[in-house]
PDB file of N, CA and C in Angstrom:
ATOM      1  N   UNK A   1       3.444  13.314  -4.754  1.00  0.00           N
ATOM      2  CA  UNK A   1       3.673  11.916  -4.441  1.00  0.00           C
ATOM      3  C   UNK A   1       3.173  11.627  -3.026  1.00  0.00           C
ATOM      4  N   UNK A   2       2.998  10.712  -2.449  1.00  0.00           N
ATOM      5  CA  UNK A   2       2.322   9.686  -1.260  1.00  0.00           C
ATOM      6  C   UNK A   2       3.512   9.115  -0.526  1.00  0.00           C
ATOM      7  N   UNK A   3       2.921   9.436   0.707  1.00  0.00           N
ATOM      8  CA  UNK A   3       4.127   9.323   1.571  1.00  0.00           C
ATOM      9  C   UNK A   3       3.871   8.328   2.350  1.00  0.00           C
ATOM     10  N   UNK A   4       4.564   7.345   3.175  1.00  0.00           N
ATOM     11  CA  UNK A   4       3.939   6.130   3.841  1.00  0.00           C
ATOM     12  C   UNK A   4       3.074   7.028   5.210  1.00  0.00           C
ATOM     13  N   UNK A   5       1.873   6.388   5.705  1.00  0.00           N
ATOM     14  CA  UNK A   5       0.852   6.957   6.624  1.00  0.00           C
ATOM     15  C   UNK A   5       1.065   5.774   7.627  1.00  0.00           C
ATOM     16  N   UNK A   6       0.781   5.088   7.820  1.00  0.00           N
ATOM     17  CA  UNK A   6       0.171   3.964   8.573  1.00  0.00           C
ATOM     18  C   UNK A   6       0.135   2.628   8.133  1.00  0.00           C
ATOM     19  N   UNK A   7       0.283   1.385   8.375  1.00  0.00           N
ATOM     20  CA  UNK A   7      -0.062  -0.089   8.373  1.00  0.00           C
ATOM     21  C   UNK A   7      -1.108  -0.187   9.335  1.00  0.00           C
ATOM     22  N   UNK A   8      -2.120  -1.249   8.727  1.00  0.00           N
ATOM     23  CA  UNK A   8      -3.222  -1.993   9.498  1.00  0.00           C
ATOM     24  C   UNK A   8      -2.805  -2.634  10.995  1.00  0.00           C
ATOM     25  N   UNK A   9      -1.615  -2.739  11.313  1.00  0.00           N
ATOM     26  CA  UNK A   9      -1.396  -2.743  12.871  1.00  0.00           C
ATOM     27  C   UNK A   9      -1.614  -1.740  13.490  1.00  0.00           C
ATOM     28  N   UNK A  10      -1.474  -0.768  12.650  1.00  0.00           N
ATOM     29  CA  UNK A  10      -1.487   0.726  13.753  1.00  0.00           C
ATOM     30  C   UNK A  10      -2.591   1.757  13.408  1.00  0.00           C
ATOM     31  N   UNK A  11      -3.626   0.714  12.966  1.00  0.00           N
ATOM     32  CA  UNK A  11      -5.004   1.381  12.430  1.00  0.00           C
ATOM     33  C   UNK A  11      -6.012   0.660  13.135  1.00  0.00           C
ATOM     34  N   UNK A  12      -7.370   1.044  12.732  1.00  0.00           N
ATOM     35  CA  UNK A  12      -8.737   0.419  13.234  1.00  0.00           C
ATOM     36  C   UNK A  12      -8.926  -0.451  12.389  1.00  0.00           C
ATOM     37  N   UNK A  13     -10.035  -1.818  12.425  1.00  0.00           N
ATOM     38  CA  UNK A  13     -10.095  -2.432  11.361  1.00  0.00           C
ATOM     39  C   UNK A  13     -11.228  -1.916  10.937  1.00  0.00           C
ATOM     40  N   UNK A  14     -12.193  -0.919  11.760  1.00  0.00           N
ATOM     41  CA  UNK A  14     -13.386  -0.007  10.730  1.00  0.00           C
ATOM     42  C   UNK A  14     -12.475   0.236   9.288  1.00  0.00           C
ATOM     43  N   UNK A  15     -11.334   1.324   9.389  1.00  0.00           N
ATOM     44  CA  UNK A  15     -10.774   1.885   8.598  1.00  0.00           C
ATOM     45  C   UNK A  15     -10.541   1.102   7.547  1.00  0.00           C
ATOM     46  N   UNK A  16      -9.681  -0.017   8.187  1.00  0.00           N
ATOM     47  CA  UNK A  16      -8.705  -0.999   7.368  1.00  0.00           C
ATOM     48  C   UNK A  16     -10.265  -1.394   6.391  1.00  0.00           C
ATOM     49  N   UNK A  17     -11.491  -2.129   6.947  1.00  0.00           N
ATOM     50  CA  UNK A  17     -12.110  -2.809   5.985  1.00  0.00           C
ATOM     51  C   UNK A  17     -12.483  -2.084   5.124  1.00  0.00           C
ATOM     52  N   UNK A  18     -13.176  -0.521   5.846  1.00  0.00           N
ATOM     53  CA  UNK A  18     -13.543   0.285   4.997  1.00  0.00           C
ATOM     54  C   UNK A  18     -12.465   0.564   3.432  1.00  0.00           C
ATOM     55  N   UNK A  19     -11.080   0.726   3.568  1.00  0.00           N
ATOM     56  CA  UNK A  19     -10.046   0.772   2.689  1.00  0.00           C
ATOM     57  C   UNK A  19     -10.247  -0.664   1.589  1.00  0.00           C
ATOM     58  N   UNK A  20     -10.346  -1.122   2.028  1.00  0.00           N
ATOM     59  CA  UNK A  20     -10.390  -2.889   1.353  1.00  0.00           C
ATOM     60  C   UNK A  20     -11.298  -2.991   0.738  1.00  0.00           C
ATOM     61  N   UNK A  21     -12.510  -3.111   1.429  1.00  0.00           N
ATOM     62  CA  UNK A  21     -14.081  -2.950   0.675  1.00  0.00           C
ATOM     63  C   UNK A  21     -13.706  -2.061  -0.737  1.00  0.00           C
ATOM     64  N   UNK A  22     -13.133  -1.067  -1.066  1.00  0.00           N
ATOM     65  CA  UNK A  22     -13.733   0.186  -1.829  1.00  0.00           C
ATOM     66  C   UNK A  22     -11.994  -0.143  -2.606  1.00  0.00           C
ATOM     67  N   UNK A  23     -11.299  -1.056  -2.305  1.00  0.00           N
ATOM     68  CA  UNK A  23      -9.994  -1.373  -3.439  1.00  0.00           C
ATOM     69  C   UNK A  23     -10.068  -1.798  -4.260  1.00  0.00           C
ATOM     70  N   UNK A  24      -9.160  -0.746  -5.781  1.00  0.00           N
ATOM     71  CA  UNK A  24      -9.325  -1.802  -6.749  1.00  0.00           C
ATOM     72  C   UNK A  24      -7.512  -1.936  -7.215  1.00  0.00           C
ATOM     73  N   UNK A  25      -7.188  -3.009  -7.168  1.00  0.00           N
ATOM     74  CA  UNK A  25      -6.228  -3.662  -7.700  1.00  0.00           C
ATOM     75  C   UNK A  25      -5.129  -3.196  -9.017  1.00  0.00           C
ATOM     76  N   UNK A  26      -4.088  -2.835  -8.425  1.00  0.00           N
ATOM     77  CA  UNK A  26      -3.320  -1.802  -9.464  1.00  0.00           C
ATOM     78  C   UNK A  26      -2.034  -2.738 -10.161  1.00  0.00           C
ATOM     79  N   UNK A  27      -1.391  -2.430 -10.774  1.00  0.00           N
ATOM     80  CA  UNK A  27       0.013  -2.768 -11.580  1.00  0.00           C
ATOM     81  C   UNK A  27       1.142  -2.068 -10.501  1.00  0.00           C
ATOM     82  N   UNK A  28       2.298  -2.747 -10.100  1.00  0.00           N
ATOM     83  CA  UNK A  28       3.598  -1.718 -10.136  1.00  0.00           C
ATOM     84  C   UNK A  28       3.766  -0.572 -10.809  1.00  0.00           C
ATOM     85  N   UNK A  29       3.767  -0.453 -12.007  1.00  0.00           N
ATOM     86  CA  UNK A  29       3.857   0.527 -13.078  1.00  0.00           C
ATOM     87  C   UNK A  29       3.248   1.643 -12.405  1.00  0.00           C
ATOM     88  N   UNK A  30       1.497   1.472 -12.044  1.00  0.00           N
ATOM     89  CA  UNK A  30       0.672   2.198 -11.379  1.00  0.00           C
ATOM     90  C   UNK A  30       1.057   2.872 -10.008  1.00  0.00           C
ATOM     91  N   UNK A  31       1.086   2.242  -9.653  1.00  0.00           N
ATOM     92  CA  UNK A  31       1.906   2.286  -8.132  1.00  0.00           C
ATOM     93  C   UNK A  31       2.900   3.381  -7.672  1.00  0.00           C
ATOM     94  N   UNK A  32       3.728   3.434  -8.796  1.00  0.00           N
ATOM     95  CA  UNK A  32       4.904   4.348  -9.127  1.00  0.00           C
ATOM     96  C   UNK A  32       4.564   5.347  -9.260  1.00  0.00           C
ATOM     97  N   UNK A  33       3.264   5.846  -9.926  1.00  0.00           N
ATOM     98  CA  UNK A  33       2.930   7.454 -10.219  1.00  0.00           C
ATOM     99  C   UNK A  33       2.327   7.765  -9.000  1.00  0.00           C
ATOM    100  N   UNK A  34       2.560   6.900  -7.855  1.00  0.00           N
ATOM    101  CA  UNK A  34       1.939   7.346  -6.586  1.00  0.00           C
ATOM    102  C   UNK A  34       2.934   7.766  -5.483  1.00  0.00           C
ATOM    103  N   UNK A  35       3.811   6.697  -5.560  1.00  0.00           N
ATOM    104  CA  UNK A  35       4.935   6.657  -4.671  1.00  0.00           C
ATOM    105  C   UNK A  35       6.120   5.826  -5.279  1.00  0.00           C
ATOM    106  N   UNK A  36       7.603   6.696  -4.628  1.00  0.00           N
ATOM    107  CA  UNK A  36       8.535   6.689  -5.513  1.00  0.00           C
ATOM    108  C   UNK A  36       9.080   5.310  -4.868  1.00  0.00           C
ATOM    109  N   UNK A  37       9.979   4.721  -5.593  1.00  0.00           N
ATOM    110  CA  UNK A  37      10.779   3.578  -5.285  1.00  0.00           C
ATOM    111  C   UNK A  37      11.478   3.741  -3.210  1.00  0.00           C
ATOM    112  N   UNK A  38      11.808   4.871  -3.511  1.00  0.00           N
ATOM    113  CA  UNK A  38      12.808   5.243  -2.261  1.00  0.00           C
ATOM    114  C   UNK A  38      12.096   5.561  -1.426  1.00  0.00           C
ATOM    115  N   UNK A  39      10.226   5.800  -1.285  1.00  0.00           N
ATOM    116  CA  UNK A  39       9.697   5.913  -0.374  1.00  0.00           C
ATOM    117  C   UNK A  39       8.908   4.492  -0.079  1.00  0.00           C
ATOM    118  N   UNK A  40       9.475   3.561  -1.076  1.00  0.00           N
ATOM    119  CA  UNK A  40       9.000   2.263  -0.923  1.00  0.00           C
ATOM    120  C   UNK A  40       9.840   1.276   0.239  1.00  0.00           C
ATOM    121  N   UNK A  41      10.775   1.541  -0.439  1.00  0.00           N
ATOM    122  CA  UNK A  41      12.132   0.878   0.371  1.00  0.00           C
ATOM    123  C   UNK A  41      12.273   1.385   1.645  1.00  0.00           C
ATOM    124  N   UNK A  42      11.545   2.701   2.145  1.00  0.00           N
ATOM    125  CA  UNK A  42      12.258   3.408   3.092  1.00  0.00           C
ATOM    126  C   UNK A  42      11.011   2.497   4.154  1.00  0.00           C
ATOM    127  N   UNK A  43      10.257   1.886   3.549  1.00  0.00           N
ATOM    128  CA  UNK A  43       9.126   0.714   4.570  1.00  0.00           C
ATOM    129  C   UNK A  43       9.545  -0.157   4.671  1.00  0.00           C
ATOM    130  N   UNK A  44      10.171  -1.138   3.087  1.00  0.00           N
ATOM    131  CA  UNK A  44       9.883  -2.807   3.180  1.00  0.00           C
ATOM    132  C   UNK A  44      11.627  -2.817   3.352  1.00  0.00           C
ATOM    133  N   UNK A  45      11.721  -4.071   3.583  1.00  0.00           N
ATOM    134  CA  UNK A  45      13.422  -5.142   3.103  1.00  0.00           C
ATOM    135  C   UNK A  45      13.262  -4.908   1.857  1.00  0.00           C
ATOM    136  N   UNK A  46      14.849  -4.392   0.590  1.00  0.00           N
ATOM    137  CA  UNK A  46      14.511  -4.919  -0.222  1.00  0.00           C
ATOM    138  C   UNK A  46      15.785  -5.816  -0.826  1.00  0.00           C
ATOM    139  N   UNK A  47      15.422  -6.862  -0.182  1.00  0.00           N
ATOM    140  CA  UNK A  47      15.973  -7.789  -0.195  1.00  0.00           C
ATOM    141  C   UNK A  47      15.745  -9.126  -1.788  1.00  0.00           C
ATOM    142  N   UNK A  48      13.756  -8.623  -1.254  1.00  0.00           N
ATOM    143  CA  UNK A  48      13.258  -9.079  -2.433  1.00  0.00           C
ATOM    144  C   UNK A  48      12.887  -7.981  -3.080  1.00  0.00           C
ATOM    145  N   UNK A  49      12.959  -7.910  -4.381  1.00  0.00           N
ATOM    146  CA  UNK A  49      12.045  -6.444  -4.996  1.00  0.00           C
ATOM    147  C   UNK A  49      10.768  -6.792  -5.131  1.00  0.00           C
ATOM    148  N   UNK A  50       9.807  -5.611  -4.430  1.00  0.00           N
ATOM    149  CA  UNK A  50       8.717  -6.110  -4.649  1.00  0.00           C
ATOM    150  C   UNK A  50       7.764  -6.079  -5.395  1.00  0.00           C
ATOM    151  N   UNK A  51       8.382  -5.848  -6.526  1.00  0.00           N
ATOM    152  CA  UNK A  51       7.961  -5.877  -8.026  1.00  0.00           C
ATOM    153  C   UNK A  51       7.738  -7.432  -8.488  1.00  0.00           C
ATOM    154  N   UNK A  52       8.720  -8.375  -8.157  1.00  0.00           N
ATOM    155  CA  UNK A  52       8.924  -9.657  -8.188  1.00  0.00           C
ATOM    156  C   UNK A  52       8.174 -10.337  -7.378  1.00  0.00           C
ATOM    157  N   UNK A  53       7.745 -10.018  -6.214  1.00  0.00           N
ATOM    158  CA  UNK A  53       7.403 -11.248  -4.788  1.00  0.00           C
ATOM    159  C   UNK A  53       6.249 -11.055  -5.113  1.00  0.00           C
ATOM    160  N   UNK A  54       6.035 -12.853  -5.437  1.00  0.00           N
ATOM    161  CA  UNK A  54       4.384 -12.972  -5.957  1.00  0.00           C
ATOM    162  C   UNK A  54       3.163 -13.088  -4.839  1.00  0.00           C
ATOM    163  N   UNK A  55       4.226 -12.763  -3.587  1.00  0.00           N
ATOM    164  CA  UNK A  55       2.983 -12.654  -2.789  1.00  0.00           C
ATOM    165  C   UNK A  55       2.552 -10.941  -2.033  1.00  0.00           C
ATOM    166  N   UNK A  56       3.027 -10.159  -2.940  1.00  0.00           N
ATOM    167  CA  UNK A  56       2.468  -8.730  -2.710  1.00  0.00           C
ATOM    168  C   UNK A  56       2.153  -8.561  -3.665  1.00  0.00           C
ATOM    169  N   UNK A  57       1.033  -7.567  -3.232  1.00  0.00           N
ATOM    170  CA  UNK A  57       0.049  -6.821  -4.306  1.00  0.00           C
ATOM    171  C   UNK A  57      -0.076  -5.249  -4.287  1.00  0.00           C
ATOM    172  N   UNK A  58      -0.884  -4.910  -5.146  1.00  0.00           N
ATOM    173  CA  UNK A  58      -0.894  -3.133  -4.865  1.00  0.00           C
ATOM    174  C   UNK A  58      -2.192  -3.112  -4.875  1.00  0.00           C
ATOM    175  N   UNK A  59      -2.725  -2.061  -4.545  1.00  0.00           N
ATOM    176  CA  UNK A  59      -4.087  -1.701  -4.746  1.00  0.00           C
ATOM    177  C   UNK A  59      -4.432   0.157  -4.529  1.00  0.00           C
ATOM    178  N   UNK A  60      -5.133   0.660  -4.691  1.00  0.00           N
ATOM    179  CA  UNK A  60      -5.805   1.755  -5.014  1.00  0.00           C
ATOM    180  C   UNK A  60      -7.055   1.993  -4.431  1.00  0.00           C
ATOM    181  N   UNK A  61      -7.085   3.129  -3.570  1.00  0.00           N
ATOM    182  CA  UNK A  61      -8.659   2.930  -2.475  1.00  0.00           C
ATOM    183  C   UNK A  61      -8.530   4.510  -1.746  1.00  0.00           C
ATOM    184  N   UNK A  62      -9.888   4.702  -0.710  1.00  0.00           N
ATOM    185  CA  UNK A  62      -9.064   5.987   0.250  1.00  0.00           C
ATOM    186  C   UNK A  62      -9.115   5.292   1.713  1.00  0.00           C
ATOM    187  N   UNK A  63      -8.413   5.627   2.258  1.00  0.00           N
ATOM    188  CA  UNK A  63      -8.312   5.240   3.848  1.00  0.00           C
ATOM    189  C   UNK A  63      -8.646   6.631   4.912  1.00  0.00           C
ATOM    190  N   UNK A  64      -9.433   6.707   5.419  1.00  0.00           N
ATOM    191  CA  UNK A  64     -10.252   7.760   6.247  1.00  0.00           C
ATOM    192  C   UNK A  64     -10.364   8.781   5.407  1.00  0.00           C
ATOM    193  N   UNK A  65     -11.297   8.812   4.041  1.00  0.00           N
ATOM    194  CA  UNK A  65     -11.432   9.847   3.415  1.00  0.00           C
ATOM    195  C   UNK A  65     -10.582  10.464   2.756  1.00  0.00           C
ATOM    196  N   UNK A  66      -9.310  10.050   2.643  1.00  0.00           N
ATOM    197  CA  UNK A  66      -7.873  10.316   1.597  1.00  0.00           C
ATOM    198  C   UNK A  66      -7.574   9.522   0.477  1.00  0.00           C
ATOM    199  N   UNK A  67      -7.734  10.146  -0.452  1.00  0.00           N
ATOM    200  CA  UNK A  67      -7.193   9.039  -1.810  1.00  0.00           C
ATOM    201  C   UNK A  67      -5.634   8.368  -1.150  1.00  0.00           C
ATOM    202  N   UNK A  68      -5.863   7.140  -1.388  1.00  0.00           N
ATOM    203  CA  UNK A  68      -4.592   6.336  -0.910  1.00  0.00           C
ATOM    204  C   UNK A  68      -4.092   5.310  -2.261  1.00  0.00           C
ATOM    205  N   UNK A  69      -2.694   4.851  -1.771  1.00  0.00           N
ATOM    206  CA  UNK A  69      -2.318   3.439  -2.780  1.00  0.00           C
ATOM    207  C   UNK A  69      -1.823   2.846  -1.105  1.00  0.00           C
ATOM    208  N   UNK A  70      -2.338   1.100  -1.315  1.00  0.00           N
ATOM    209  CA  UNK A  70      -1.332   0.338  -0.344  1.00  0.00           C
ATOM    210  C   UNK A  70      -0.767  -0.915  -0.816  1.00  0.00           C
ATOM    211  N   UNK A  71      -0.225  -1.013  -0.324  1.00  0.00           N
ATOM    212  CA  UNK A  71       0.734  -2.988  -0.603  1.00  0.00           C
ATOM    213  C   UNK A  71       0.103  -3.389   0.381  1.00  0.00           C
ATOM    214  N   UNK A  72      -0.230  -4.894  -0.012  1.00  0.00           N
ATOM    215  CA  UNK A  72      -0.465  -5.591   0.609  1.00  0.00           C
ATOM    216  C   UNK A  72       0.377  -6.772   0.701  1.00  0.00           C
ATOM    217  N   UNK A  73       1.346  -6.460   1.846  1.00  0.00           N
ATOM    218  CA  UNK A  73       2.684  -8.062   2.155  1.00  0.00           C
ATOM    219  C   UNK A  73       2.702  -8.460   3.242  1.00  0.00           C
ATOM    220  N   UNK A  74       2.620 -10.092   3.226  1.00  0.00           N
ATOM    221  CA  UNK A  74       2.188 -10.897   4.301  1.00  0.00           C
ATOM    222  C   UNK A  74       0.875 -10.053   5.262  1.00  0.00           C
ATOM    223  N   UNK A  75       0.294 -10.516   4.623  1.00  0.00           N
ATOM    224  CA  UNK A  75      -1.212  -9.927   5.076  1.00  0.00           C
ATOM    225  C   UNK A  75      -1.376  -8.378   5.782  1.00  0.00           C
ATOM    226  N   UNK A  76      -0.452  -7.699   5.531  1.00  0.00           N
ATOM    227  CA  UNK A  76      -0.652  -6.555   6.377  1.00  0.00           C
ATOM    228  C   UNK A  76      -0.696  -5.175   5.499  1.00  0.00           C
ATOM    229  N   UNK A  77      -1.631  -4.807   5.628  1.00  0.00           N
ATOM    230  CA  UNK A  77      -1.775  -3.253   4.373  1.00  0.00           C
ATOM    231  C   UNK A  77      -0.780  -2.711   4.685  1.00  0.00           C
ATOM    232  N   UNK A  78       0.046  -1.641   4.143  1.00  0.00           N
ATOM    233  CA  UNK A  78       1.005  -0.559   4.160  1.00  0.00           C
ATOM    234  C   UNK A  78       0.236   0.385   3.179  1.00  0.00           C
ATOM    235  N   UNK A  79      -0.057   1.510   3.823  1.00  0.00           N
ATOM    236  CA  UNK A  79      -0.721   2.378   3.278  1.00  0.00           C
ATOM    237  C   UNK A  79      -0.290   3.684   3.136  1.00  0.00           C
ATOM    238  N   UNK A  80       0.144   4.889   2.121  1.00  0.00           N
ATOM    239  CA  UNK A  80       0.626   5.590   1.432  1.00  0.00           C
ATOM    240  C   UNK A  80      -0.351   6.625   0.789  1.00  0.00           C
ATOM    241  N   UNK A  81      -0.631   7.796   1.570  1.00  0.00           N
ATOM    242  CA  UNK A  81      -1.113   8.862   0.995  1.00  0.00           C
ATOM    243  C   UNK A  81      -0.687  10.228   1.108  1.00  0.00           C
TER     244      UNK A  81
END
């Protein structure tokens, strides 16, 4: 499983675009065989689940040469490898 690494605040945006450029767009469901619920929560509020909040997404990419998964909430990657 994928452990949280870094958010795009505390990265380059070489990296970050490079990650973005080369994303493709996953399911929750998907998401899950990457990283567990409790290493989800141990990042976001879950206040909202973010299975529900239609304004996060998942996606699937590598970030400096590592197969990665990240969320993308309120514009900021959270990235997990």
């Amino acid at each position: 499983m994928k452990s949280y690494l870094t958010c795009c605040v505390g990265s380059t945006a070489e990296l970050i675009d490079k990650m973005v450029d080369r994303a493709t767009e996953i399911f929750w469901d998907d998401l899950l065989n990457h990283v567990t619920e409790n290493e989800l929560y141990s990042v976001f509020d879950n206040s909202v689940p973010l299975e529900k909040d239609w304004a996060v997404s998942f996606y699937q990419s590598v970030y400096d040469g590592m197969p990665c998964v990240f969320v993308c909430h309120s514009a900021i990657e959270y990235i997990f490898t």
